[in-house]
N, C-alpha and C. Protein backbone atom coordinates (compact mmCIF):
# COMPACT_ATOMS: atom_id res chain seq x y z
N UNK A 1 102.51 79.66 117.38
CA UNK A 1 103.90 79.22 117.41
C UNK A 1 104.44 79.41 118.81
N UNK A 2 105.05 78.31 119.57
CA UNK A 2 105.77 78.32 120.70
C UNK A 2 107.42 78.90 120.84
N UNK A 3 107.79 79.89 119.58
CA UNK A 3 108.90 80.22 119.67
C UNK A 3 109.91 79.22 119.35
N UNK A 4 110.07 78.30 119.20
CA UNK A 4 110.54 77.36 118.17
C UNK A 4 110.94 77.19 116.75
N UNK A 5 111.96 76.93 116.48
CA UNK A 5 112.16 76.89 115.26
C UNK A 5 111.38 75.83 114.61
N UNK A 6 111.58 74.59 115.54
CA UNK A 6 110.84 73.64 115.03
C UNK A 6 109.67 73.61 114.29
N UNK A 7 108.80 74.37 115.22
CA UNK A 7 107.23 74.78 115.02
C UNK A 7 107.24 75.46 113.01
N UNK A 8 107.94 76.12 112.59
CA UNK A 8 107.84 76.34 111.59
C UNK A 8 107.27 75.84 110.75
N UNK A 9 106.35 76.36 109.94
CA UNK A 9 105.66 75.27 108.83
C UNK A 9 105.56 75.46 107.46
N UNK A 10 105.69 76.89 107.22
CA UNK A 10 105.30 78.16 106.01
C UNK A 10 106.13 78.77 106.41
N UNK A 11 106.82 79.16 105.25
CA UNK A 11 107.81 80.50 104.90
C UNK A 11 107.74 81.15 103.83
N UNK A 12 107.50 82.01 103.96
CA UNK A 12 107.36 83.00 102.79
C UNK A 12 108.62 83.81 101.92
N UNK A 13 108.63 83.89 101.16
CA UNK A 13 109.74 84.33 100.68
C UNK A 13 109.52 85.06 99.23
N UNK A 14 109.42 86.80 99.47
CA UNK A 14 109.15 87.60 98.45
C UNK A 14 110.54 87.19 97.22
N UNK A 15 109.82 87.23 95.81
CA UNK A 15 110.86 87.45 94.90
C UNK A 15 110.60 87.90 93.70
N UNK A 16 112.32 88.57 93.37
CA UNK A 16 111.85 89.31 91.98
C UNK A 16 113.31 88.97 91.41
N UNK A 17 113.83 87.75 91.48
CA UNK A 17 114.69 87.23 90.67
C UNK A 17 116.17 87.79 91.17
N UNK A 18 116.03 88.74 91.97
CA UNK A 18 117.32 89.59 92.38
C UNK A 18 118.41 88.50 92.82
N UNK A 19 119.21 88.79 93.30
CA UNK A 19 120.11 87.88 93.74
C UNK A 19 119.97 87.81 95.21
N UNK A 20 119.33 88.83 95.67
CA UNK A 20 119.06 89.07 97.43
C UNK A 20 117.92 88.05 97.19
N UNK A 21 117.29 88.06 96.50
CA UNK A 21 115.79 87.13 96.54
C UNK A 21 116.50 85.61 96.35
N UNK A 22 117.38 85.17 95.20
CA UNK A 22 118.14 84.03 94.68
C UNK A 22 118.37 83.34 96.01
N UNK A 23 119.00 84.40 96.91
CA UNK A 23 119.64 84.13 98.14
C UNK A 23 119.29 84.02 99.74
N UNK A 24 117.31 84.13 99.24
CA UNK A 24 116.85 84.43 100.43
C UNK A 24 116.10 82.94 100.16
N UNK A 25 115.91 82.80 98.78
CA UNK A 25 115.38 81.11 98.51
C UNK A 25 116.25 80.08 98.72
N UNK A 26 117.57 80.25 98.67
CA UNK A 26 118.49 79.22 99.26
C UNK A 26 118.62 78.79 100.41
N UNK A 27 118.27 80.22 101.53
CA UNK A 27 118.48 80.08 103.09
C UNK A 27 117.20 79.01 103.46
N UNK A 28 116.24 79.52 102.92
CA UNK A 28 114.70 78.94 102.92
C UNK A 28 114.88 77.48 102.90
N UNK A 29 115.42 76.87 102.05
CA UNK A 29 115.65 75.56 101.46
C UNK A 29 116.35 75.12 102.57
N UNK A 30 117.58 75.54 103.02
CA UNK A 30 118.22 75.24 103.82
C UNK A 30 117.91 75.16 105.64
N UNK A 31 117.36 76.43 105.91
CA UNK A 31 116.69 76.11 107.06
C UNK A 31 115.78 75.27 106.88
N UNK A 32 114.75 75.29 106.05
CA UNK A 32 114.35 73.63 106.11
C UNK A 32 114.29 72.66 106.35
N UNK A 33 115.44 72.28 105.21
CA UNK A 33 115.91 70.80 105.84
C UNK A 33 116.52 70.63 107.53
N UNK A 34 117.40 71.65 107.59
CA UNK A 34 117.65 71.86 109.15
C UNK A 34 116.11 71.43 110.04
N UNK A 35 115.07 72.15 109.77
CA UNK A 35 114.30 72.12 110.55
C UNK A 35 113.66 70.27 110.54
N UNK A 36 113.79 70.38 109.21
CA UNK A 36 112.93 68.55 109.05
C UNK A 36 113.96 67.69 109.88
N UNK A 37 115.18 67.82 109.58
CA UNK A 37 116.06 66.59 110.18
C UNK A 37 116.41 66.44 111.56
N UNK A 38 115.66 67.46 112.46
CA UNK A 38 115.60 68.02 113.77
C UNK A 38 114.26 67.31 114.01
N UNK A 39 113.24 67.72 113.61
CA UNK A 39 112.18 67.02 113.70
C UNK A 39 111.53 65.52 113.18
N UNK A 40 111.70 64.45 113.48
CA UNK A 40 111.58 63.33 112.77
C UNK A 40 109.80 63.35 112.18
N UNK A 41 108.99 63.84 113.65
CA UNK A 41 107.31 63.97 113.38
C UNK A 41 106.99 65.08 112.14
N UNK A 42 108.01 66.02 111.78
CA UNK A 42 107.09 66.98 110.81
C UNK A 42 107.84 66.15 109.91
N UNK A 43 106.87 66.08 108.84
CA UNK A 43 106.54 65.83 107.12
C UNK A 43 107.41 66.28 106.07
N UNK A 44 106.86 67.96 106.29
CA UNK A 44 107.38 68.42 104.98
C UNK A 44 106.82 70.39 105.85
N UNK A 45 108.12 71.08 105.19
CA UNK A 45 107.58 72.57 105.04
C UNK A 45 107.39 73.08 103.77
N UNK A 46 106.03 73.89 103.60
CA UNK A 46 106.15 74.70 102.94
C UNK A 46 106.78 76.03 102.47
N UNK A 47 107.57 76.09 101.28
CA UNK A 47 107.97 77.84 101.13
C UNK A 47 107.28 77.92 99.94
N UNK A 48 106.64 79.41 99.85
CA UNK A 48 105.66 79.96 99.04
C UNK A 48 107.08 80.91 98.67
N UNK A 49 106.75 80.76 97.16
CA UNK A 49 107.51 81.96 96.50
C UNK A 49 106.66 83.19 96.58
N UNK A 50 106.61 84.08 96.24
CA UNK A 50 105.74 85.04 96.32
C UNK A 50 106.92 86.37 95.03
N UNK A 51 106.05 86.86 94.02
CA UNK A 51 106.31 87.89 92.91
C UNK A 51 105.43 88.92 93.05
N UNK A 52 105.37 89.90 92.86
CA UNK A 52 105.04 91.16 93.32
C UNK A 52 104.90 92.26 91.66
N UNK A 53 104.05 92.25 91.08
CA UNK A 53 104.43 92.86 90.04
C UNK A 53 103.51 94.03 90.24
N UNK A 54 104.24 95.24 90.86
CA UNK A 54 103.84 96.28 90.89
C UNK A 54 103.27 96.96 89.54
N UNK A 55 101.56 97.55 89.90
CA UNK A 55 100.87 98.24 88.92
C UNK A 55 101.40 99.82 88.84
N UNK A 56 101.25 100.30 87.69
CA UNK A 56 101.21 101.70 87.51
C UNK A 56 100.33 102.33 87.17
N UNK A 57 99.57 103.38 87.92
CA UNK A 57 98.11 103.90 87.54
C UNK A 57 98.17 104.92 86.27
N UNK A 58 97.46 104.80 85.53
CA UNK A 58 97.05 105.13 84.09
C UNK A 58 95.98 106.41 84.31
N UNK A 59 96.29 106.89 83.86
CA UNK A 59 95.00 108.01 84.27
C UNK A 59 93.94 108.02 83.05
N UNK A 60 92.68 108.09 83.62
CA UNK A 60 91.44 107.51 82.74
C UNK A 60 91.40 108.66 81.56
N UNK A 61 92.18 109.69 81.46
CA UNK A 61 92.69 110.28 79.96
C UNK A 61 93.54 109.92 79.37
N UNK A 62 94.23 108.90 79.84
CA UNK A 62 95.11 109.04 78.88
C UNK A 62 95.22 107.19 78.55
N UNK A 63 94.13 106.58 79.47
CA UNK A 63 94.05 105.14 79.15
C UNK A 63 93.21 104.94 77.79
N UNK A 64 92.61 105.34 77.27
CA UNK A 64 91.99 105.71 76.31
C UNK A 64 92.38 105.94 74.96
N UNK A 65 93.66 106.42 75.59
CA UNK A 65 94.37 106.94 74.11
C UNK A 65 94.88 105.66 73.14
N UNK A 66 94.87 105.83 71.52
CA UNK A 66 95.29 104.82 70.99
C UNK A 66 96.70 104.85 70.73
N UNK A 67 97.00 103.43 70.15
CA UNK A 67 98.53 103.22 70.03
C UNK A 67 98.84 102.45 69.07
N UNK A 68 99.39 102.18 68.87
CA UNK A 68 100.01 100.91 67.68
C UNK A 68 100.28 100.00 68.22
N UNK A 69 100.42 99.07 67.90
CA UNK A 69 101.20 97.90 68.96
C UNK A 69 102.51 97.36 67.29
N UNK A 70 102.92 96.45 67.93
CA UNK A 70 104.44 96.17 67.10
C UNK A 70 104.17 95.61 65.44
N UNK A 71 102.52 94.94 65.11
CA UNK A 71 102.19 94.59 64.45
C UNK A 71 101.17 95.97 63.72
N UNK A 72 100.83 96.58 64.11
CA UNK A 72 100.31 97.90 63.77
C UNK A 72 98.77 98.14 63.84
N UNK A 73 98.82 97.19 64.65
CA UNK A 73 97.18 97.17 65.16
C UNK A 73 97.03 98.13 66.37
N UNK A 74 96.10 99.20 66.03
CA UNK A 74 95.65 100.01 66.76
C UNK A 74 95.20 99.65 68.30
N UNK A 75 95.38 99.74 69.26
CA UNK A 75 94.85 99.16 70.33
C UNK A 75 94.95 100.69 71.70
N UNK A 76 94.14 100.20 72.52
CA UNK A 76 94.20 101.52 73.68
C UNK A 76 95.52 101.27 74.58
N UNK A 77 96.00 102.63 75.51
CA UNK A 77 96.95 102.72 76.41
C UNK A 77 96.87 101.46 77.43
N UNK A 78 96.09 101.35 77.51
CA UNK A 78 95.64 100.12 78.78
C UNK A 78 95.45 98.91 78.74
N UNK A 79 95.34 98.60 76.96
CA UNK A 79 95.41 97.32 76.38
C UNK A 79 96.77 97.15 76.31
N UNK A 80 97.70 97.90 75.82
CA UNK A 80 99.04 97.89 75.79
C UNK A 80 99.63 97.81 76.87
N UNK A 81 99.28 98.07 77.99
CA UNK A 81 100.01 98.34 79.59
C UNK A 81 99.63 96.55 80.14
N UNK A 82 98.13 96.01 79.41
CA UNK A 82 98.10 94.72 80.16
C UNK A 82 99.15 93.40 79.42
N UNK A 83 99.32 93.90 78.25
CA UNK A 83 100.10 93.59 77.59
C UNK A 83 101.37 92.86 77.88
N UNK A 84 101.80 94.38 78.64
CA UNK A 84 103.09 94.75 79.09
C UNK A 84 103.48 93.95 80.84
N UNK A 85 102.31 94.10 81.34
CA UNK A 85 101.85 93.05 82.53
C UNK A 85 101.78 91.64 82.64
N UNK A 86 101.64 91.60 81.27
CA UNK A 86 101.38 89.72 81.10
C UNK A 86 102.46 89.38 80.80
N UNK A 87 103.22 90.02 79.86
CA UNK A 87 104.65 89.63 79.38
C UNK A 87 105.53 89.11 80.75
N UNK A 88 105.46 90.41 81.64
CA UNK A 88 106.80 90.29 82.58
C UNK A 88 105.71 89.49 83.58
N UNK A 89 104.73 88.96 83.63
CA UNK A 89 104.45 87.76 84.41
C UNK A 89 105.10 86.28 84.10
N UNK A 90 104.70 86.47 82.22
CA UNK A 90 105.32 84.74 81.83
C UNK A 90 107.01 85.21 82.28
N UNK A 91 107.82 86.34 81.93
CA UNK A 91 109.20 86.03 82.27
C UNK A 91 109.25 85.39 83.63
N UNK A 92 109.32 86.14 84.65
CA UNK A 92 108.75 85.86 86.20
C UNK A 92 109.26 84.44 86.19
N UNK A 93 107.44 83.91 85.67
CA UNK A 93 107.03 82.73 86.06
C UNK A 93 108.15 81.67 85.34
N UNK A 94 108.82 81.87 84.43
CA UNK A 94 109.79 80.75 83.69
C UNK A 94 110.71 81.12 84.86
N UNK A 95 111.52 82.60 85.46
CA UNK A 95 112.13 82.31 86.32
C UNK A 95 112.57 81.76 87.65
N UNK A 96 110.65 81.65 88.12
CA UNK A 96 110.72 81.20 89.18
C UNK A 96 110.78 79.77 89.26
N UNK A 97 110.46 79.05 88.24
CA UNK A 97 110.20 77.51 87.56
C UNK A 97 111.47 77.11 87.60
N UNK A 98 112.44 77.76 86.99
CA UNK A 98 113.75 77.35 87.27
C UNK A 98 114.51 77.36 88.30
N UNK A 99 113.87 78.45 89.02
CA UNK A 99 114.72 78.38 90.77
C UNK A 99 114.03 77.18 91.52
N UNK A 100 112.41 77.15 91.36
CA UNK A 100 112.12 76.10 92.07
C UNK A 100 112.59 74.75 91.72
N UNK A 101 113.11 74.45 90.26
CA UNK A 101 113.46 73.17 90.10
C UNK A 101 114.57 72.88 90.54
N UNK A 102 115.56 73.94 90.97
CA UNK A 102 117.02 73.59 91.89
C UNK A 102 116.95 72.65 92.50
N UNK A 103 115.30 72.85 93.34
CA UNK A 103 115.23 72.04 94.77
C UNK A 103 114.53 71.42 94.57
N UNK A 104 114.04 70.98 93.66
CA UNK A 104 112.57 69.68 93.68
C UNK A 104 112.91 68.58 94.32
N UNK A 105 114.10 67.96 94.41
CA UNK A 105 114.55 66.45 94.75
C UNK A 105 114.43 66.62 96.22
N UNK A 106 114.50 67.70 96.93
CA UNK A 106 114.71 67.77 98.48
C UNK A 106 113.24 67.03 99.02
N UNK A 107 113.73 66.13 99.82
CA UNK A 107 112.41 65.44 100.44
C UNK A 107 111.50 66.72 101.37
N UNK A 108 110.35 66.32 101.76
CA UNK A 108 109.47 67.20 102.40
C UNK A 108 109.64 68.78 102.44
N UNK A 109 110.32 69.40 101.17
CA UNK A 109 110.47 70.45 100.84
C UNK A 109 109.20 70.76 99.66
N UNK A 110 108.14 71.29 99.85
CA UNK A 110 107.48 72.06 98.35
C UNK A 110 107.46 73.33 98.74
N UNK A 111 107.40 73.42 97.28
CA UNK A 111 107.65 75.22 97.17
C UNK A 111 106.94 75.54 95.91
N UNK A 112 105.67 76.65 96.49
CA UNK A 112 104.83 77.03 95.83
C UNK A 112 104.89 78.67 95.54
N UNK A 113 104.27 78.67 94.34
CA UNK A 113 104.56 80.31 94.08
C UNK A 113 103.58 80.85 93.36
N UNK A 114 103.25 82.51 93.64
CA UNK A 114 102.32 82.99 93.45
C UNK A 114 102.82 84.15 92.58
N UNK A 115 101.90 84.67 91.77
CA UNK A 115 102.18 85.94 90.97
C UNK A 115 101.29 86.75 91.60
N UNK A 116 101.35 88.15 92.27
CA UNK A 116 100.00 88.69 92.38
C UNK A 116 100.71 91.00 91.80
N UNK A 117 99.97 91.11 92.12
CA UNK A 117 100.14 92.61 91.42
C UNK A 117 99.45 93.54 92.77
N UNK A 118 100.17 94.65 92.59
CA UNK A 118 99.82 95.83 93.35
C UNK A 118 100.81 95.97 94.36
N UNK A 119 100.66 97.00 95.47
CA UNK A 119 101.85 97.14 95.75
C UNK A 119 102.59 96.37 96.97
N UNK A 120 104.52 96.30 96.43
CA UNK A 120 104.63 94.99 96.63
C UNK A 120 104.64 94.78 98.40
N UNK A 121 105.02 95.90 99.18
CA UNK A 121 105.13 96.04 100.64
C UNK A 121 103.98 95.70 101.39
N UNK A 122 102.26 95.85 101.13
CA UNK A 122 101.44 95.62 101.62
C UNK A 122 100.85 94.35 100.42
N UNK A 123 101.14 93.74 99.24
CA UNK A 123 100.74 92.37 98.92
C UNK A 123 101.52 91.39 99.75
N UNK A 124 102.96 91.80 100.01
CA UNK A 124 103.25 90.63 100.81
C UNK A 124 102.66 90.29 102.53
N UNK A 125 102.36 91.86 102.79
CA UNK A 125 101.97 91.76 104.26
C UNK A 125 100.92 91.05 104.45
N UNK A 126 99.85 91.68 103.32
CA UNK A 126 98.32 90.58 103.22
C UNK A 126 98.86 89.42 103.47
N UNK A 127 99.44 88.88 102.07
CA UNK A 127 99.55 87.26 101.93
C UNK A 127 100.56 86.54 103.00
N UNK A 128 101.19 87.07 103.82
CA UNK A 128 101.37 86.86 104.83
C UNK A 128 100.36 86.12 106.05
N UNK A 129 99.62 87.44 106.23
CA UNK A 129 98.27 87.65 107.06
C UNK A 129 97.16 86.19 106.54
N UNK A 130 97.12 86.44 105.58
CA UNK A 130 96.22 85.24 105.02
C UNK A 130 96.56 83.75 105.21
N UNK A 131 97.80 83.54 104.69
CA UNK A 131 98.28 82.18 104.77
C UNK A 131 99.27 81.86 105.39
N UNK A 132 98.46 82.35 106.75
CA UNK A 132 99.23 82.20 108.32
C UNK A 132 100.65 81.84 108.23
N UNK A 133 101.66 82.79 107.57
CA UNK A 133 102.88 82.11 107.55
C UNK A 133 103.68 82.83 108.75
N UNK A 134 104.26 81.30 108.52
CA UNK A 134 105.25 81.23 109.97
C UNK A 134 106.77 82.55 109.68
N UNK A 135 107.03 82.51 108.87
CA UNK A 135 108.33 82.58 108.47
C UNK A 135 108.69 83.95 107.80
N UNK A 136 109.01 84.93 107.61
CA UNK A 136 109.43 85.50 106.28
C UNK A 136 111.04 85.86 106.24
N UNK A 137 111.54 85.01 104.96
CA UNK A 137 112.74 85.21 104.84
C UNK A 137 112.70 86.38 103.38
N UNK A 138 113.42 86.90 103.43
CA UNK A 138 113.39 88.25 102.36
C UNK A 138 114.99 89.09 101.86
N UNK A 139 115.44 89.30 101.08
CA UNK A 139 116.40 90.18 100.97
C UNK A 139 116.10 91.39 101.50
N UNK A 140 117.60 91.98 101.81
CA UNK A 140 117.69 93.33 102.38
C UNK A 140 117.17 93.95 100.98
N UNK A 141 117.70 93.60 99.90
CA UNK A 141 117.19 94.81 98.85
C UNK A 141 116.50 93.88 97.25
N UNK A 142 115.90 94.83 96.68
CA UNK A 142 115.44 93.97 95.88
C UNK A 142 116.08 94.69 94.59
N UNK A 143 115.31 94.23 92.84
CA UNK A 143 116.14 94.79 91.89
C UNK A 143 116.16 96.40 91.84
N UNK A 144 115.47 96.80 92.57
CA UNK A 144 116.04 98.83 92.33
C UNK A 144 116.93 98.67 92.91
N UNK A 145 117.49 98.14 94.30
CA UNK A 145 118.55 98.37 94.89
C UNK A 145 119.47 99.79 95.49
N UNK A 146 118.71 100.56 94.91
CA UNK A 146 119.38 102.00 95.25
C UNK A 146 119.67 102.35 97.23
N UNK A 147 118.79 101.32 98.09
CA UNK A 147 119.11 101.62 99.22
C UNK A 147 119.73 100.95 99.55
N UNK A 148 120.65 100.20 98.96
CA UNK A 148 121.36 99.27 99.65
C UNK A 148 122.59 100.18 100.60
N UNK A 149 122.63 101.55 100.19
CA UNK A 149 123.77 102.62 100.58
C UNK A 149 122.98 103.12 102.05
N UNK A 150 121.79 103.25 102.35
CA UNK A 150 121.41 103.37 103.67
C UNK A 150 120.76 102.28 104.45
N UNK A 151 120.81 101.09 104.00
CA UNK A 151 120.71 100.19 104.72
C UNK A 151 119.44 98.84 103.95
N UNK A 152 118.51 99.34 105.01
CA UNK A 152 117.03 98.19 104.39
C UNK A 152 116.73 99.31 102.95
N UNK A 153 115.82 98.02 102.21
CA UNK A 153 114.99 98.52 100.63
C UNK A 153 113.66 99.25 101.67
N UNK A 154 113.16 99.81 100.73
CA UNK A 154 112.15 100.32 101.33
C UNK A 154 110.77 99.29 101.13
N UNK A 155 110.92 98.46 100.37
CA UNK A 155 109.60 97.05 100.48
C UNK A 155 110.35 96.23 102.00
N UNK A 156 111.65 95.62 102.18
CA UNK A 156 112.16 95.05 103.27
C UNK A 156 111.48 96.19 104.41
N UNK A 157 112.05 97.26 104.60
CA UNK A 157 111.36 98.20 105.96
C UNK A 157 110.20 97.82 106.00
N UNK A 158 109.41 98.19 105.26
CA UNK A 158 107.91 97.99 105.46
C UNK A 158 107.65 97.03 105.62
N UNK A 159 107.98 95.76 105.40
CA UNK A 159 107.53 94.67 105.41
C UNK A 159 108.02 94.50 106.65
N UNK A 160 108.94 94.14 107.28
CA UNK A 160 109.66 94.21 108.80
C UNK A 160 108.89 94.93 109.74
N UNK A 161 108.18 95.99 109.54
CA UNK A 161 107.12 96.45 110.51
C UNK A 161 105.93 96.46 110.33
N UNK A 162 105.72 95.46 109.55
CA UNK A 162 104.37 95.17 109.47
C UNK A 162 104.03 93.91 109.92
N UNK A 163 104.16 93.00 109.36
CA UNK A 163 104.37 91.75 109.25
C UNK A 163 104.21 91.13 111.23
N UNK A 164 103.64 90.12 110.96
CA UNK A 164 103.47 90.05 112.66
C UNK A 164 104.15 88.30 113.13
N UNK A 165 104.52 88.06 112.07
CA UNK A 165 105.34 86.76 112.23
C UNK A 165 106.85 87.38 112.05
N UNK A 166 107.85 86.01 112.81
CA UNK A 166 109.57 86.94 112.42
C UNK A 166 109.53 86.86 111.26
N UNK A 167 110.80 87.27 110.61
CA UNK A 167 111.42 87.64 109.55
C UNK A 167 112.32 87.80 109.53
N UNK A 168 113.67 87.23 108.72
CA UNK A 168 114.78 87.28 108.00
C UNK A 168 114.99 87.92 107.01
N UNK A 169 116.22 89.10 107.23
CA UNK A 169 116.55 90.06 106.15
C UNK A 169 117.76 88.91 105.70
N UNK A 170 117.91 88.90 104.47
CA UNK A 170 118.75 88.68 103.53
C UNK A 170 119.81 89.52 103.77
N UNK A 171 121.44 89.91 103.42
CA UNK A 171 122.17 90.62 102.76
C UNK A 171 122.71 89.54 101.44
């Protein structure tokens, strides 16, 4: 990248439905088009949604253990936890389906989105790293929100010094 806005091509944009996230996909959309209608030669930009569904480690005593599930079928701690993983993926994914359809009509705008798991400060830095993105626009805070009283979330910090492309904090 020549320091250009123009040059932009990929933007990334972590989300977890928050309203800092709601609001970091709007800017996205919007610098966008800014950028396309500036540029007559570029096409189209990409913004990658990106969801983050942080794992919780199970300890191999107690993954083991049985449970009931709602129907009363016996099943293990860890069958129940993937369970519990898959669920809040389909929510997610219906939510993100609906944010992306806001903007479908925008010419040379797609916007693609990923579900991935683990933790969310270094999945976004990877997928960053990987799919050379230009861009990261992000909220200052996400749904814990508890730092919004000292400033950056602690996924925004980390991600801000990691990350080797710019980045846009949200408020």
């Amino acid at each position: 990248m020549n320091g250009s806005i123009l040059q932009i091509g990929k933007i990334l944009v972590p989300f977890d439905n928050s309203g800092y996230s709601k609001r970091s996909l709007k800017y996205a959309v919007d610098l966008a088009k800014v950028i396309l209608s500036d540029n007559r030669g570029k096409e189209h930009i990409r913004i990658f949604l990106l969801h983050v569904v942080q794992e919780f480690p199970i300890a191999k005593s107690l993954s083991d253990r049985l449970l009931r599930d709602k129907e009363g079928k016996v099943i293990s701690l860890s069958q129940y936890a993937s369970a519990i993983y898959d669920g809040m993926k389909d929510n997610i994914e219906k939510s993100i389906s609906k944010e992306i359809s806001k903007y479908s009509s925008i010419d040379g705008v797609k916007i693609d989105f990923a579900i991935l798991s683990g933790d969310p400060a270094n999945v976004i830095v990877d997928y960053t790293e990987k799919n050379k993105i230009d861009l990261v626009i992000m909220g200052s805070n996400g749904l814990q929100g508890l730092a919004k009283f000292k400033g950056l979330g602690n996924v925004s910090r980390k991600v801000s010094e990691a990350v080797s492309c710019p980045i846009t904090i949200i408020r």
